[in-house]
N, C-alpha and C. Protein backbone atom coordinates (compact mmCIF):
# COMPACT_ATOMS: atom_id res chain seq x y z
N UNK A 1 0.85 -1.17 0.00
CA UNK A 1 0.00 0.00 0.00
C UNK A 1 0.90 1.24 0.00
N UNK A 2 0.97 1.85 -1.25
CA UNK A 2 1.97 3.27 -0.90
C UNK A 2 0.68 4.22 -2.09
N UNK A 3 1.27 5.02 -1.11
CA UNK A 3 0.72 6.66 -2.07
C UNK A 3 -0.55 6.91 -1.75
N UNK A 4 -0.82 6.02 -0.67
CA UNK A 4 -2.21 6.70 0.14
C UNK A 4 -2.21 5.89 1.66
N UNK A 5 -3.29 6.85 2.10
CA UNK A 5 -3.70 6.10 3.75
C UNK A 5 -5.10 6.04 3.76
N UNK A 6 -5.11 5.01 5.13
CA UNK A 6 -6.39 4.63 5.38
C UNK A 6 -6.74 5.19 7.04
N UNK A 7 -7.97 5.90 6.77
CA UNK A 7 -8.61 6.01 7.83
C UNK A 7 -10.10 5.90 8.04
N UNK A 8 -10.52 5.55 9.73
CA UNK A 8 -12.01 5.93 9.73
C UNK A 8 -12.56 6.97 9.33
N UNK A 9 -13.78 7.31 8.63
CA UNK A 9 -13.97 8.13 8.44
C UNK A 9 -14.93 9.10 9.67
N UNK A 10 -15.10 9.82 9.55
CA UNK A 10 -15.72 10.99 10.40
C UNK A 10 -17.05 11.27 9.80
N UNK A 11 -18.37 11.96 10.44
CA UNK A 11 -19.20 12.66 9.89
C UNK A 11 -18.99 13.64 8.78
N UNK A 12 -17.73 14.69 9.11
CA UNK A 12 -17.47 15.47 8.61
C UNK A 12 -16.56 15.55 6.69
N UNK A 13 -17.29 13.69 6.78
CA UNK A 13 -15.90 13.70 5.47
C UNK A 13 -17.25 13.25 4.60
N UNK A 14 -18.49 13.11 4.88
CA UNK A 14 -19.34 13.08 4.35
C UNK A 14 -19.49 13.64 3.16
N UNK A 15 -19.58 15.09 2.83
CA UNK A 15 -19.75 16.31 1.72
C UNK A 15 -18.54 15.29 0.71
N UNK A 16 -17.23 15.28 1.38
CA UNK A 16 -16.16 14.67 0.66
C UNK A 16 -16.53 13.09 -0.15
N UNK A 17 -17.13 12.03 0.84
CA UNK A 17 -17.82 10.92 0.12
C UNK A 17 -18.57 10.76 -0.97
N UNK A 18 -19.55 11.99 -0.42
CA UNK A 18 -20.24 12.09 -1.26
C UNK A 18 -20.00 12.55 -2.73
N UNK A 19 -19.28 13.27 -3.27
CA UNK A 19 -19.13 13.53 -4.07
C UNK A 19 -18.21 12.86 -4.78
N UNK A 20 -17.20 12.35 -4.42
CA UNK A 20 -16.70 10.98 -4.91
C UNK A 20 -17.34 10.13 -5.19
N UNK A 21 -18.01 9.46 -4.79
CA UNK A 21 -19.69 8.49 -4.71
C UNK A 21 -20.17 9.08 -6.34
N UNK A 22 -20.54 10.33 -6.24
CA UNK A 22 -21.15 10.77 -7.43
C UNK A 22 -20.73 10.59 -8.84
N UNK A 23 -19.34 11.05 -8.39
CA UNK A 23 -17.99 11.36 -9.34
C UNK A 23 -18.03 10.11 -10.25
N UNK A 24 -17.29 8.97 -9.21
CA UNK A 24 -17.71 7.60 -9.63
C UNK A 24 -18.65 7.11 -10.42
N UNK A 25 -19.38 7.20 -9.86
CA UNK A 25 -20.99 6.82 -10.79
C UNK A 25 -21.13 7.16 -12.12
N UNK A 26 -20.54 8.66 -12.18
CA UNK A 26 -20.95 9.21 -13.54
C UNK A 26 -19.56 8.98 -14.49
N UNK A 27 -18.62 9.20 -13.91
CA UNK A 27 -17.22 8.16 -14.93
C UNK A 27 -17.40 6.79 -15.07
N UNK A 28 -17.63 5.55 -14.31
CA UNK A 28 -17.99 4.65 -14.39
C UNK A 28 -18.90 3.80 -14.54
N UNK A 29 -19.98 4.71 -14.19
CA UNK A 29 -21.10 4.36 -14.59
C UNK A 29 -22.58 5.03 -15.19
N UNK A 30 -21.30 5.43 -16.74
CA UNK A 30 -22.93 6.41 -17.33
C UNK A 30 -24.08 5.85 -17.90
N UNK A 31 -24.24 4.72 -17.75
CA UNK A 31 -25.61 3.93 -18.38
C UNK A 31 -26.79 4.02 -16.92
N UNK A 32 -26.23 4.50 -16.06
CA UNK A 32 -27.07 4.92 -14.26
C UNK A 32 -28.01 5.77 -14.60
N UNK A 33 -29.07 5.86 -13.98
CA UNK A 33 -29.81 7.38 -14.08
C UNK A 33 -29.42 8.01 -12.93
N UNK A 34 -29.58 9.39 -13.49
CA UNK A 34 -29.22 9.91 -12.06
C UNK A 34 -30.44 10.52 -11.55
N UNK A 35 -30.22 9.54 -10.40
CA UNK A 35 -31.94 9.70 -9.71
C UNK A 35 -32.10 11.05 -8.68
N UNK A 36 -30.59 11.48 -8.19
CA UNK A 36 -30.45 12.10 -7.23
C UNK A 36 -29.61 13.33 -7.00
N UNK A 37 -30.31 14.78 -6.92
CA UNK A 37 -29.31 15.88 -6.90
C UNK A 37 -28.10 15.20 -5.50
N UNK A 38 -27.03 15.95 -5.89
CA UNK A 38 -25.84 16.50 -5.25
C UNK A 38 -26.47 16.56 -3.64
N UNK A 39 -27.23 17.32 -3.55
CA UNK A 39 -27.98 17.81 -1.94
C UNK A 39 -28.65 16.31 -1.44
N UNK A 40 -28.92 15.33 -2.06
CA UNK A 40 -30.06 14.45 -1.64
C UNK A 40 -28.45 13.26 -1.32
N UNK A 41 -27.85 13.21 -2.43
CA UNK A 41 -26.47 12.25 -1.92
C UNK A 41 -26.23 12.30 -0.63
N UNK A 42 -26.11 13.86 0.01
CA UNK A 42 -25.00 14.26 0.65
C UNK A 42 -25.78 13.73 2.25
N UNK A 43 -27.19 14.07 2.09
CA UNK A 43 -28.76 13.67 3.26
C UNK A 43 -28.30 12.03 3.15
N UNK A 44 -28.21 11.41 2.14
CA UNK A 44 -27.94 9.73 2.29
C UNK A 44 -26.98 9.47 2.62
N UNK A 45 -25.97 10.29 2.52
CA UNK A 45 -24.43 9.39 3.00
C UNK A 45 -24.60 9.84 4.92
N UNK A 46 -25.05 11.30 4.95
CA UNK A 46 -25.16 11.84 6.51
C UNK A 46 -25.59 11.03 7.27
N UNK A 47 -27.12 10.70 6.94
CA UNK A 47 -28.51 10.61 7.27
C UNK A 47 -28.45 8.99 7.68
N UNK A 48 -28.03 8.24 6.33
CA UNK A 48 -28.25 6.60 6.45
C UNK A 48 -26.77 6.02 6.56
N UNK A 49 -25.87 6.41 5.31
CA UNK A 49 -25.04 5.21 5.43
C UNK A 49 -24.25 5.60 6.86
N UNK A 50 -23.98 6.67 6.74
CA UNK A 50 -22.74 6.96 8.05
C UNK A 50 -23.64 6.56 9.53
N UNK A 51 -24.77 6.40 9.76
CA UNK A 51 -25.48 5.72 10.76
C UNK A 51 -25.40 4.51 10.64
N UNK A 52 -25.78 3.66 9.34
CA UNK A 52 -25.48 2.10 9.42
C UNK A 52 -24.59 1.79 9.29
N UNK A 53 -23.24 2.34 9.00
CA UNK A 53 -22.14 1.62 8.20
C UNK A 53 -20.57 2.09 8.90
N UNK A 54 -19.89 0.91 9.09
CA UNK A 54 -18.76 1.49 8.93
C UNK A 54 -17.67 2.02 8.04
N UNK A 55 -17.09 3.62 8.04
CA UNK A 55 -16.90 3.82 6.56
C UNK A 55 -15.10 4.13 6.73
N UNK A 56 -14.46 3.64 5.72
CA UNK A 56 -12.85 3.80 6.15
C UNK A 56 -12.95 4.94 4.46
N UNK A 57 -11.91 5.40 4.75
CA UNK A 57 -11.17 6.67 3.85
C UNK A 57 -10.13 6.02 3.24
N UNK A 58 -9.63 6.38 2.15
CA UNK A 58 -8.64 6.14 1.57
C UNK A 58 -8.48 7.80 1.28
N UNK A 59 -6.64 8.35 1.60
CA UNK A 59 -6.66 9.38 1.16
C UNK A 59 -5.29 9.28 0.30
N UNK A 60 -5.11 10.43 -0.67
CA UNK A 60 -4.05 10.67 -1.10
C UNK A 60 -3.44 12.11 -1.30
N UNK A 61 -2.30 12.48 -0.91
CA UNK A 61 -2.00 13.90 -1.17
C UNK A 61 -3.76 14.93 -0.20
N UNK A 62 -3.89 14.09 1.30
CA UNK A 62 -4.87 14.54 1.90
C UNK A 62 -6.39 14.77 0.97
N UNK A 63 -6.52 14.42 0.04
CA UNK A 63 -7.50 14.09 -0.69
C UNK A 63 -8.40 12.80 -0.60
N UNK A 64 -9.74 12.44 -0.55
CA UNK A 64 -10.30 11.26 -0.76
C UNK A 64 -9.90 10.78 -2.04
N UNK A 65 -9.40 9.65 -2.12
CA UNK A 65 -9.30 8.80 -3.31
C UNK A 65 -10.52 7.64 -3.21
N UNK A 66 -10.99 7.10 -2.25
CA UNK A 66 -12.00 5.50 -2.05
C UNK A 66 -12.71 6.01 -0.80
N UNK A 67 -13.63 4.57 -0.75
CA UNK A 67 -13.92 4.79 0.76
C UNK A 67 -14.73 3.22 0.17
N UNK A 68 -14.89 2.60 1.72
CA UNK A 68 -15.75 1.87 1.64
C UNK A 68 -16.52 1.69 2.85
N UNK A 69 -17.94 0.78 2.51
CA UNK A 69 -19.12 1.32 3.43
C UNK A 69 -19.20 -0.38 4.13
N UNK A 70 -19.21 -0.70 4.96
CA UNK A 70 -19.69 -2.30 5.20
C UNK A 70 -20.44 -2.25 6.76
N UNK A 71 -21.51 -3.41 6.60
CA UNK A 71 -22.18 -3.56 8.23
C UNK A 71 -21.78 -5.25 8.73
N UNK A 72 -22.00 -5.45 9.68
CA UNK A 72 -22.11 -6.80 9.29
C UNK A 72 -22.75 -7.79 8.27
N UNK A 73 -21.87 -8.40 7.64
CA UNK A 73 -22.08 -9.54 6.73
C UNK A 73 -22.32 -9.09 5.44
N UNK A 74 -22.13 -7.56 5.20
CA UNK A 74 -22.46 -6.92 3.78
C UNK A 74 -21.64 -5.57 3.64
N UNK A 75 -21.16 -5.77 2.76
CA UNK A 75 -20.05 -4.49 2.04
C UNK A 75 -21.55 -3.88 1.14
N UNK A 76 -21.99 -2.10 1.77
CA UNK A 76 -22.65 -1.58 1.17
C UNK A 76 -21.93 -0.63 -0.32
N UNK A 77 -21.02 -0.14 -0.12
CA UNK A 77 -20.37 0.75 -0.90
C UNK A 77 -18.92 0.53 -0.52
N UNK A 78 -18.19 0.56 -1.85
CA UNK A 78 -16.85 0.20 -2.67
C UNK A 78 -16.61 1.19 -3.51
N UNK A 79 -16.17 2.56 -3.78
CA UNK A 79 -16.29 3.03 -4.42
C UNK A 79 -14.46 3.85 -4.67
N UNK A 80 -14.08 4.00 -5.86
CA UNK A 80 -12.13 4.14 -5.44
C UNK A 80 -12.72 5.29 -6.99
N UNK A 81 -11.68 6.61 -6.64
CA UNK A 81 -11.64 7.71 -7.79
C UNK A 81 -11.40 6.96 -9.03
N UNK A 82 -11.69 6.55 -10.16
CA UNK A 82 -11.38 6.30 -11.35
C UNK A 82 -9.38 6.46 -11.93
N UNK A 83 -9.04 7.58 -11.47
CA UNK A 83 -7.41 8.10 -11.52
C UNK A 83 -6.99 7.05 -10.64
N UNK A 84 -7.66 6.79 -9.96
CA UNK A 84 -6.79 5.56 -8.86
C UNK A 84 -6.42 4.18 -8.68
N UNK A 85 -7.59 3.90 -10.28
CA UNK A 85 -8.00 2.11 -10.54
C UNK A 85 -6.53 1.62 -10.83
N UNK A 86 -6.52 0.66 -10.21
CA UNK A 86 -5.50 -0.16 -10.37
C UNK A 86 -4.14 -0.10 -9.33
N UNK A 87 -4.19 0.70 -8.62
CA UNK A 87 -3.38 1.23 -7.36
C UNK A 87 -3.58 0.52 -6.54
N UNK A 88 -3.98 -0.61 -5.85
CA UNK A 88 -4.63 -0.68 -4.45
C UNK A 88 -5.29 -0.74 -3.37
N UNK A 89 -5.94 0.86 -4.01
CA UNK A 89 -7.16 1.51 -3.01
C UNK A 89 -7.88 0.57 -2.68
N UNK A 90 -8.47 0.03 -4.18
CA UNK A 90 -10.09 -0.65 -3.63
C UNK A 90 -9.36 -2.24 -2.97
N UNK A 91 -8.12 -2.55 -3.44
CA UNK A 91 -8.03 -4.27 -2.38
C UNK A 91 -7.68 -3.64 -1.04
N UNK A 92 -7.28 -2.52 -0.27
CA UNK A 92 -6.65 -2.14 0.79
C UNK A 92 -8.00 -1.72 1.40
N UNK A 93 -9.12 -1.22 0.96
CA UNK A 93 -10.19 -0.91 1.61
C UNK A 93 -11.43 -2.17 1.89
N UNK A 94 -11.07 -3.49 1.40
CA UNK A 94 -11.84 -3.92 0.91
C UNK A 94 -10.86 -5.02 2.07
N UNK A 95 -9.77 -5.19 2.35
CA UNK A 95 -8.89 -6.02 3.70
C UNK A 95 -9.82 -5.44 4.40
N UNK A 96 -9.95 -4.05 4.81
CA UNK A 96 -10.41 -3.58 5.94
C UNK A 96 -11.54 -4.27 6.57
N UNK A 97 -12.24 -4.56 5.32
CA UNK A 97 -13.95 -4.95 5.59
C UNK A 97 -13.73 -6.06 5.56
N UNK A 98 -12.65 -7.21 4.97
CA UNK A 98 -13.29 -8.40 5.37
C UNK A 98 -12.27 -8.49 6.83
N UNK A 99 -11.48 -7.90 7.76
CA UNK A 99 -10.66 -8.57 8.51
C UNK A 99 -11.51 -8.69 9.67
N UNK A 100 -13.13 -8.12 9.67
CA UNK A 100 -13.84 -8.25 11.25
C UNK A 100 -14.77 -8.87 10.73
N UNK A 101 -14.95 -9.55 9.60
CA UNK A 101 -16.02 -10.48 9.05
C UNK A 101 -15.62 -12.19 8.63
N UNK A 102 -16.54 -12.62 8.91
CA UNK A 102 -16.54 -14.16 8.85
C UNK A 102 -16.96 -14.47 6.99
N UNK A 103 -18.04 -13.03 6.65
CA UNK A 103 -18.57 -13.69 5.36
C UNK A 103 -18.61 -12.33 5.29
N UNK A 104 -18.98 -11.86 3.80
CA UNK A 104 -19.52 -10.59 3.28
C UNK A 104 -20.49 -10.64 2.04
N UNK A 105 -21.55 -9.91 2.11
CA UNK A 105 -21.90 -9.71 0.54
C UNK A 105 -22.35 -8.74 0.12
N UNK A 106 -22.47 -8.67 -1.56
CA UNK A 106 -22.57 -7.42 -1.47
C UNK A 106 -23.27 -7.48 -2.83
N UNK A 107 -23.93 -6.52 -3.55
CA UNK A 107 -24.33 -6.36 -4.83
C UNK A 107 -23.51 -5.54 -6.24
N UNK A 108 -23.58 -5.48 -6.81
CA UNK A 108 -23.16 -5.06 -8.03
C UNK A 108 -23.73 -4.96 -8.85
N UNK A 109 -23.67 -4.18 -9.99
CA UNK A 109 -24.72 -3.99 -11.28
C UNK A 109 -23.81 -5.28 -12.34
N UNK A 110 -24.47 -5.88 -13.13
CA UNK A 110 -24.29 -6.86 -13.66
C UNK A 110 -22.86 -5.92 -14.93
N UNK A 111 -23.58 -5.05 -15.68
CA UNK A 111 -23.07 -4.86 -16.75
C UNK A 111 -21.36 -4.04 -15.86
N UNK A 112 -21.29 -4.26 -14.52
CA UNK A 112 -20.28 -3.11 -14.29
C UNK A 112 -18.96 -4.20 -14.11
N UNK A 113 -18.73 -4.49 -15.10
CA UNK A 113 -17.35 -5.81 -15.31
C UNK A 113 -16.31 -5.80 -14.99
N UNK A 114 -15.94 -4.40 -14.72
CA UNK A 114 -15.02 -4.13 -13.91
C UNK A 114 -15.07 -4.33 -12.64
N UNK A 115 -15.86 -3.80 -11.62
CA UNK A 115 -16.05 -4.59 -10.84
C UNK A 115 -16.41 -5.95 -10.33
N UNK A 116 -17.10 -6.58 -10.85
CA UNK A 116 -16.89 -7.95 -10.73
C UNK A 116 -16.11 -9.28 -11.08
N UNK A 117 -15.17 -8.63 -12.00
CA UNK A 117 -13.64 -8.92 -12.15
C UNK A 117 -12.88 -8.88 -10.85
N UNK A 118 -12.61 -7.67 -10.27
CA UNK A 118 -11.66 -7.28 -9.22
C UNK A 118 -12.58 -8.02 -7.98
N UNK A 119 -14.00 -8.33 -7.76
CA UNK A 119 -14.66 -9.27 -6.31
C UNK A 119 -13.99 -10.60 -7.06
N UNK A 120 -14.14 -11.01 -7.84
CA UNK A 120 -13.81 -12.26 -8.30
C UNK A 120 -12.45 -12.52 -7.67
N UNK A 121 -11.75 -11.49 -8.02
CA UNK A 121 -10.28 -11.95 -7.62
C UNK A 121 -10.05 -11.57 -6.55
N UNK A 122 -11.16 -11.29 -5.88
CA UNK A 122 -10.92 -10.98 -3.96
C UNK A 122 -11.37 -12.01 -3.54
N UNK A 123 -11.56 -13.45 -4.09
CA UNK A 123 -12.56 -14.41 -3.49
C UNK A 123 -13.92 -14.58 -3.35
N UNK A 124 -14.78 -13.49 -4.26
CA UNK A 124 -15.78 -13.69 -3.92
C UNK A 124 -16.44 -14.36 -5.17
N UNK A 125 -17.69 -15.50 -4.71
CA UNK A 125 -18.09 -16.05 -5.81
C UNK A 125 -19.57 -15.38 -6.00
N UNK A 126 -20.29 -15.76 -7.17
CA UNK A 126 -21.45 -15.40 -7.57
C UNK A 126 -22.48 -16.30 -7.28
N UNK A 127 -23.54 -15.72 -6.25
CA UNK A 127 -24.29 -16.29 -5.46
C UNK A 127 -25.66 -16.46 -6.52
N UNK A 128 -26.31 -15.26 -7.18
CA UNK A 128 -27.18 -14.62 -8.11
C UNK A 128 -27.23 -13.72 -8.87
N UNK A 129 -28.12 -13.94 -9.59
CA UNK A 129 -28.43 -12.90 -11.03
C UNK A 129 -29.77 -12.39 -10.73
N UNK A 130 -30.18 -11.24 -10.57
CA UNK A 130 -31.13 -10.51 -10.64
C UNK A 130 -31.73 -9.77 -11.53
N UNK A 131 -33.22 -9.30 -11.71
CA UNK A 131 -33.43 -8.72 -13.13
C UNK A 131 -33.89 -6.84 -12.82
N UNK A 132 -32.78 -6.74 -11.26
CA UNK A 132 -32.98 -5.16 -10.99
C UNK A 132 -34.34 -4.30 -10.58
N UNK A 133 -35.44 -4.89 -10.43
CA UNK A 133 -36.31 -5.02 -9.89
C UNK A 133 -36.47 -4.49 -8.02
N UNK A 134 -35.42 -4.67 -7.77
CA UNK A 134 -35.28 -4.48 -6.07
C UNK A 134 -34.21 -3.12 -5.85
N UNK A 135 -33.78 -2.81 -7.06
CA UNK A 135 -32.92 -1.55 -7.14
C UNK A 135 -33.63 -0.48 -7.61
N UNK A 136 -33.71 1.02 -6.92
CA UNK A 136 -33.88 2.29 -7.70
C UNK A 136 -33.31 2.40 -9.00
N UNK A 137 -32.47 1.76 -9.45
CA UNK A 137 -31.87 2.25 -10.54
C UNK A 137 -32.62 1.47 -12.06
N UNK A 138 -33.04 0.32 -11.53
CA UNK A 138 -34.06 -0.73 -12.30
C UNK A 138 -32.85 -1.34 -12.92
N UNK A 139 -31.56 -1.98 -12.59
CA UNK A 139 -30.66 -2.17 -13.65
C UNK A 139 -30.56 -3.71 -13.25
N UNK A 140 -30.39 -4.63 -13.71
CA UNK A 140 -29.90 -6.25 -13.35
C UNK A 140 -28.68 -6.30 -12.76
N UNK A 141 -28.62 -6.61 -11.59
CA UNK A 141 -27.47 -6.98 -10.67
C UNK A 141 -26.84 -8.14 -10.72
N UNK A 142 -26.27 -8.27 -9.92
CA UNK A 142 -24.97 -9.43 -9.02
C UNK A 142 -25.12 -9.51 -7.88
N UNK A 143 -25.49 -10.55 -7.32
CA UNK A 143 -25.24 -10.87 -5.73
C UNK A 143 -23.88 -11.43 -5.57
N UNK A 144 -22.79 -11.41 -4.86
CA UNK A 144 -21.33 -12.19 -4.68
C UNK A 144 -21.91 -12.15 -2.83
N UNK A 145 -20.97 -13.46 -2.57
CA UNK A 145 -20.61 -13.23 -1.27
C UNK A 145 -18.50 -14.12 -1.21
N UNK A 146 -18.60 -13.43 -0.16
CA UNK A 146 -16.87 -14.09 0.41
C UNK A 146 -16.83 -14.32 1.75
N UNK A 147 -16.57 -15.66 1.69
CA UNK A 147 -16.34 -16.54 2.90
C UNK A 147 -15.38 -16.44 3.30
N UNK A 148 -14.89 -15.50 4.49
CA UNK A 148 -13.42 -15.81 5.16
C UNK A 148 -12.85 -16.91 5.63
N UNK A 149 -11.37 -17.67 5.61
CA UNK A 149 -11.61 -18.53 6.39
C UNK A 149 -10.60 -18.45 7.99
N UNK A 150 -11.33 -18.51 8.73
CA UNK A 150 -11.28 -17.60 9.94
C UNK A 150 -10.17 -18.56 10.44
N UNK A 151 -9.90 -20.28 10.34
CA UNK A 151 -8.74 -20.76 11.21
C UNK A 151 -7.81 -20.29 11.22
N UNK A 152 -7.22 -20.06 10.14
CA UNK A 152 -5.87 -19.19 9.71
C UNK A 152 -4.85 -19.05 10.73
């Protein structure tokens, strides 16, 4: 891990998530609708995830580069700056979340291959195929989960 750090995140790095979160979405994922102003992100990351979730930082040059969101037994959000793919970020944020978990799972949009390339090669296998129906976004997903194995 060089050329960035990891920390918990704070309430206050929220505005910062959030817009990374956004950032993301719309470089990586422009086939998304965007269901949600800038102001309504910023109420969901405050409001819900940073209440349910534990969220670690990835920074670089004191900048957010990643962050990821996980509760027990489910990684909600994975999300690493686009400039950063292939660095690290997302396997160093993604140790974080499985080292206090026994199992994890998590969803993904089907068509987003990039990501489910890089869970693949974190151990995680493909549980289901969905036809997006249970998502705001209406898009066909991925269920993965990863089984730690805890004797070690």
């Amino acid at each position: 891990m060089t050329g960035f750090t990891l920390r918990r995140a704070d309430l206050v790095d929220m505005p910062a998530i959030a817009r990374l979160h956004r950032h993301v979405r719309e470089t990586c994922l422009p086939y998304l609708p965007d269901l949600h102003t800038p102001a309504e992100d910023l109420a969901f990351f405050q409001g819900h995830v940073f209440a349910s979730c534990t969220i670690w930082l990835a920074e670089a040059e004191g900048r957010p580069t990643g962050f990821a969101a996980f509760r027990p037994g489910w990684l909600d959000h994975l999300y690493v700056d686009p400039a950063r793919h292939g660095r690290g970020v997302g396997q160093a944020l993604l140790s974080v979340a499985k080292e206090a978990q026994s199992e994890l799972n998590l969803w993904t949009f089907q068509r987003n291959v990039q990501a489910r390339r890089f869970y693949e090669r974190q151990g995680f296998a493909l549980v289901a195929l969905a036809d997006g129906s249970a998502n705001e976004e209406r898009e066909p997903d991925a269920h993965y989960r990863w089984t730690g194995d805890r004797s070690r």
